[in-house]
PDB file of N, CA and C in Angstrom:
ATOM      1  N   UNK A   1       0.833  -1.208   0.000  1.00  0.00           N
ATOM      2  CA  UNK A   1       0.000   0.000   0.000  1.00  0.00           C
ATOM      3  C   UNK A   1       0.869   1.260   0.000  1.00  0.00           C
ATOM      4  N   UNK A   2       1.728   1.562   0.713  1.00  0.00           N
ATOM      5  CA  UNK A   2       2.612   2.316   1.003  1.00  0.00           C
ATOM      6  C   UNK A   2       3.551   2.963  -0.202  1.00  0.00           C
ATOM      7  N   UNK A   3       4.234   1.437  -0.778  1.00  0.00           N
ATOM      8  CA  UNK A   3       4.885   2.179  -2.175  1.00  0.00           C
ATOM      9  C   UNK A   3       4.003   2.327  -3.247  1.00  0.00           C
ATOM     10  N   UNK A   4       2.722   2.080  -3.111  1.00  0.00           N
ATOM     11  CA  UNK A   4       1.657   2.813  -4.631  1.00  0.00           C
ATOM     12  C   UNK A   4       1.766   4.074  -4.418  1.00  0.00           C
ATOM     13  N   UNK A   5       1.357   3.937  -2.980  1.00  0.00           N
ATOM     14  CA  UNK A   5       1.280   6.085  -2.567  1.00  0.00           C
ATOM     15  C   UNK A   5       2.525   6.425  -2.950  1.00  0.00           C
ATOM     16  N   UNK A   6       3.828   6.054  -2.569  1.00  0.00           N
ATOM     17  CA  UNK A   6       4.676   6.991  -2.666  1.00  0.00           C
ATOM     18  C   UNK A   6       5.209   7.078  -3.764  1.00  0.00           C
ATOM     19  N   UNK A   7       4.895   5.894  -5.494  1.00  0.00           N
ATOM     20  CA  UNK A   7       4.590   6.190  -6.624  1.00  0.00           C
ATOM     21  C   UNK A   7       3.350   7.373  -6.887  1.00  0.00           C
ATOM     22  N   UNK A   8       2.765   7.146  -6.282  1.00  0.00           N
ATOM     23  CA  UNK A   8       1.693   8.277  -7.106  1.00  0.00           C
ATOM     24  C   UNK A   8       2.265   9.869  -6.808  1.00  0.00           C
ATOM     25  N   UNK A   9       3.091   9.664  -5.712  1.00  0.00           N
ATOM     26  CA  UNK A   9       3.406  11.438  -4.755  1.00  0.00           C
ATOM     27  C   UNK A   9       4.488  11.409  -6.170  1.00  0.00           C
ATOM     28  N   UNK A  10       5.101  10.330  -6.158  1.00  0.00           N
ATOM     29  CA  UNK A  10       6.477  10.943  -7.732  1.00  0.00           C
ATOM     30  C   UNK A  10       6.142  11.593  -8.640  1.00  0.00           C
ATOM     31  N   UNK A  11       4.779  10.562  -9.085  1.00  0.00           N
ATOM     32  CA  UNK A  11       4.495  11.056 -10.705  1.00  0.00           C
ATOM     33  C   UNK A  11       3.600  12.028 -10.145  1.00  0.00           C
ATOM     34  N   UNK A  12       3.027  12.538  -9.326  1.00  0.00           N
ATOM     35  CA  UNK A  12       2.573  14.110  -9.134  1.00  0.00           C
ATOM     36  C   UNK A  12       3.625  15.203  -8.876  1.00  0.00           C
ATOM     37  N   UNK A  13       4.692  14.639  -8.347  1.00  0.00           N
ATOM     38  CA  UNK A  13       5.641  15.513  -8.603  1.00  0.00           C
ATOM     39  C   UNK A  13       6.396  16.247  -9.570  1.00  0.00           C
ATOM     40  N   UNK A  14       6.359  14.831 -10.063  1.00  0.00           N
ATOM     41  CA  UNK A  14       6.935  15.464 -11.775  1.00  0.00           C
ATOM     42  C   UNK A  14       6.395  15.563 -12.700  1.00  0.00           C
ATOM     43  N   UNK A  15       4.534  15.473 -12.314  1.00  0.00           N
ATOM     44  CA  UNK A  15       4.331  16.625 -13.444  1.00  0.00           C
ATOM     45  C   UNK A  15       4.091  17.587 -12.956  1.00  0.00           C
ATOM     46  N   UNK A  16       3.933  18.206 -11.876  1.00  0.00           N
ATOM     47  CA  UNK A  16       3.806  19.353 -11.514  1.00  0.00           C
ATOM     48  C   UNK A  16       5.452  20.329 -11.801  1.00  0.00           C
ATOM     49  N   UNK A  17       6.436  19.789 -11.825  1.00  0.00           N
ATOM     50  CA  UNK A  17       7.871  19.909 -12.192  1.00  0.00           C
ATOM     51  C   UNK A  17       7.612  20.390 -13.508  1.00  0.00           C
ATOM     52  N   UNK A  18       7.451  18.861 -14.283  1.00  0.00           N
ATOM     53  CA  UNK A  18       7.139  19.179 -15.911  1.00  0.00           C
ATOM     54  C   UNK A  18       6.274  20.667 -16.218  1.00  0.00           C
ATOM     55  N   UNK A  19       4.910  20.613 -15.674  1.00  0.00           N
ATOM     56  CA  UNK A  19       4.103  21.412 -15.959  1.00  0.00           C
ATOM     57  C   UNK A  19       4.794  22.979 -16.126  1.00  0.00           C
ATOM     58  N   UNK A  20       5.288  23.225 -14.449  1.00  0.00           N
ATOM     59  CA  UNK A  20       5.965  24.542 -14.183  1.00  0.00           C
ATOM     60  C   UNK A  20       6.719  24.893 -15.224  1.00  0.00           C
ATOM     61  N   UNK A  21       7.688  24.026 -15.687  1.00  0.00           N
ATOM     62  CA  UNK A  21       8.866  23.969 -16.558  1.00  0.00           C
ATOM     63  C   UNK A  21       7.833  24.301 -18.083  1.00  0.00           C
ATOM     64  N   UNK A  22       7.033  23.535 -18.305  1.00  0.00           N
ATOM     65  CA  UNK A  22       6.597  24.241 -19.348  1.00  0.00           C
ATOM     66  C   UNK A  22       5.546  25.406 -19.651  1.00  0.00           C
ATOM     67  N   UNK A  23       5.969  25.522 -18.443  1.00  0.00           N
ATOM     68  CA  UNK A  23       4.620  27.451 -18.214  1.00  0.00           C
ATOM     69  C   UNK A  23       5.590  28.761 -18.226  1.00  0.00           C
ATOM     70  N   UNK A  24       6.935  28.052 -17.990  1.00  0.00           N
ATOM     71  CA  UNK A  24       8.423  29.236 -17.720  1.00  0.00           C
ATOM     72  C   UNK A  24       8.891  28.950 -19.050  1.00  0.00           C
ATOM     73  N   UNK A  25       8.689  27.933 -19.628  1.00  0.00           N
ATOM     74  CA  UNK A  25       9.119  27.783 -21.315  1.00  0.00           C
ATOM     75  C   UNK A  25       8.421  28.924 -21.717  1.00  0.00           C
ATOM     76  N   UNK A  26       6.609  28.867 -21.906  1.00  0.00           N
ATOM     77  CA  UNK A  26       5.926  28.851 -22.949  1.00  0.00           C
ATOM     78  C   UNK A  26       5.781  30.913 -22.275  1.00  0.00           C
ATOM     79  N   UNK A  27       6.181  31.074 -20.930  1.00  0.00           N
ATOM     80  CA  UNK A  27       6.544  32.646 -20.368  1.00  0.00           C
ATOM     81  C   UNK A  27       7.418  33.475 -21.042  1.00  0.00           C
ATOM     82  N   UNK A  28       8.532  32.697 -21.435  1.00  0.00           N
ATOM     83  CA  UNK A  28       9.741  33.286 -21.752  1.00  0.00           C
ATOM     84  C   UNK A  28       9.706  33.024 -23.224  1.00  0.00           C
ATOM     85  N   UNK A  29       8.821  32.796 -24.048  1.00  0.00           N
ATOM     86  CA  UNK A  29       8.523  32.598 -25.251  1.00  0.00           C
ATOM     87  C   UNK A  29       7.482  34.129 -25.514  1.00  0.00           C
ATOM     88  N   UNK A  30       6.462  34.302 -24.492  1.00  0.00           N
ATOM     89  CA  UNK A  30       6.071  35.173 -24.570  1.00  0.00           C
ATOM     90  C   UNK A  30       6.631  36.448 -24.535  1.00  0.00           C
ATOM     91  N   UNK A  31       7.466  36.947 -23.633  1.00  0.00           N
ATOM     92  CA  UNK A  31       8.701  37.734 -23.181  1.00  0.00           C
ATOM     93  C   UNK A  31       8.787  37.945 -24.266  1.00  0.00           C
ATOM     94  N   UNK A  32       9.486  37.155 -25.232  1.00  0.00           N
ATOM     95  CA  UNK A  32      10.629  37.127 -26.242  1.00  0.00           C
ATOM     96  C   UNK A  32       9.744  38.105 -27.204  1.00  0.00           C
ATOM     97  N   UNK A  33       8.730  37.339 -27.475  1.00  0.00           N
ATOM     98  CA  UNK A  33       7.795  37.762 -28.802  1.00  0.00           C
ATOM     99  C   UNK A  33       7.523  39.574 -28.633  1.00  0.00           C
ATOM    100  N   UNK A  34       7.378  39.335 -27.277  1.00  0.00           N
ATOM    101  CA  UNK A  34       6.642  41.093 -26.541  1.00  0.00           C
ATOM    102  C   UNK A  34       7.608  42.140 -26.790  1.00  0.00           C
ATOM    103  N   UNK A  35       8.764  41.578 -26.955  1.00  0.00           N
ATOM    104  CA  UNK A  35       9.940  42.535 -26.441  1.00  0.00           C
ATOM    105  C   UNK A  35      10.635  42.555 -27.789  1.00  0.00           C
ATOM    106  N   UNK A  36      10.667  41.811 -28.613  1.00  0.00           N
ATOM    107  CA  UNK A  36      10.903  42.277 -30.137  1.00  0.00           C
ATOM    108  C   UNK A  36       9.819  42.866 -30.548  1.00  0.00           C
ATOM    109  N   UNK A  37       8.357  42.878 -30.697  1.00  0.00           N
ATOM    110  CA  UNK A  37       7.650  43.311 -30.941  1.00  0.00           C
ATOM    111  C   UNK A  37       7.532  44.756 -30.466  1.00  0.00           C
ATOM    112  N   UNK A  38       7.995  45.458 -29.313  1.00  0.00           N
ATOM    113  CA  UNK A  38       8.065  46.478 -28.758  1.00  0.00           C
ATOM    114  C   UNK A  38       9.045  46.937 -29.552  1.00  0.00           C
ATOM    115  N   UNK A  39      10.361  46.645 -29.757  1.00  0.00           N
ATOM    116  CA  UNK A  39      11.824  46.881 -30.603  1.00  0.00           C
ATOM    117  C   UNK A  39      11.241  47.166 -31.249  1.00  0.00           C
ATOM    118  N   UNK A  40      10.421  46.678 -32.405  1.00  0.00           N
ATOM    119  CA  UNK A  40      10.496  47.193 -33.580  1.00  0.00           C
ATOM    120  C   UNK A  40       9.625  48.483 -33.822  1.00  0.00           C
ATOM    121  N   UNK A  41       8.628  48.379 -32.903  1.00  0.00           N
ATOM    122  CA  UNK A  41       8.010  49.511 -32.455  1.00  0.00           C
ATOM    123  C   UNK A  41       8.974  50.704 -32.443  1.00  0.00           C
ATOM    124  N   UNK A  42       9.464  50.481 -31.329  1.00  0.00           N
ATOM    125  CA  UNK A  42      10.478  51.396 -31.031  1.00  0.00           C
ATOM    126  C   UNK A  42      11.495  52.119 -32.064  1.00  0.00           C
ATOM    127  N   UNK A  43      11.621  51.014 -32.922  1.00  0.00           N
ATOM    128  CA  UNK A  43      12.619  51.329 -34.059  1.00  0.00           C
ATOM    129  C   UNK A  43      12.065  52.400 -35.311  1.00  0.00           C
ATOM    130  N   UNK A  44      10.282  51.379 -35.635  1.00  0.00           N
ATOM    131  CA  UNK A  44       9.673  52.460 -36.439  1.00  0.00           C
ATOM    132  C   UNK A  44       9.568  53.871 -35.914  1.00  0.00           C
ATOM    133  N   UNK A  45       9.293  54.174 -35.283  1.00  0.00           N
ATOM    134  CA  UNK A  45       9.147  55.037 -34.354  1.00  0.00           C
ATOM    135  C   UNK A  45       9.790  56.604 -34.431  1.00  0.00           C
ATOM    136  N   UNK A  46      11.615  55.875 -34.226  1.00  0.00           N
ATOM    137  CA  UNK A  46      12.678  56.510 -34.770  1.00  0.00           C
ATOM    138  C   UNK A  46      12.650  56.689 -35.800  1.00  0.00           C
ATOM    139  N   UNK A  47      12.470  55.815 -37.025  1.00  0.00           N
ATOM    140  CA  UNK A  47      12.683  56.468 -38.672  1.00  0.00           C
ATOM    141  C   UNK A  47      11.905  57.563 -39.217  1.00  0.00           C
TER     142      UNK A  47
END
């Protein structure tokens, strides 16, 4: 009984791991897009 639970606490662990990891991926993807998108703003801007 004992090691099912403490299989199930793993694989909730790591997807909650996984998950995070792909919410700081799919964050810093956003970032990226926002902040060139602002650049170029910025750039038209100047000309």
């Amino acid at each position: 009984m004992s090691t099912s639970v403490a299989k199930y606490e793993l694989r909730k662990i790591a997807y909650l791991n996984l998950r995070s990891k792909f919410i700081v991926f799919h964050l810093f993807l956003y970032e990226n897009e926002h902040s060139k998108f602002e650049f170029r703003k910025k750039y038209l801007q100047i000309q």
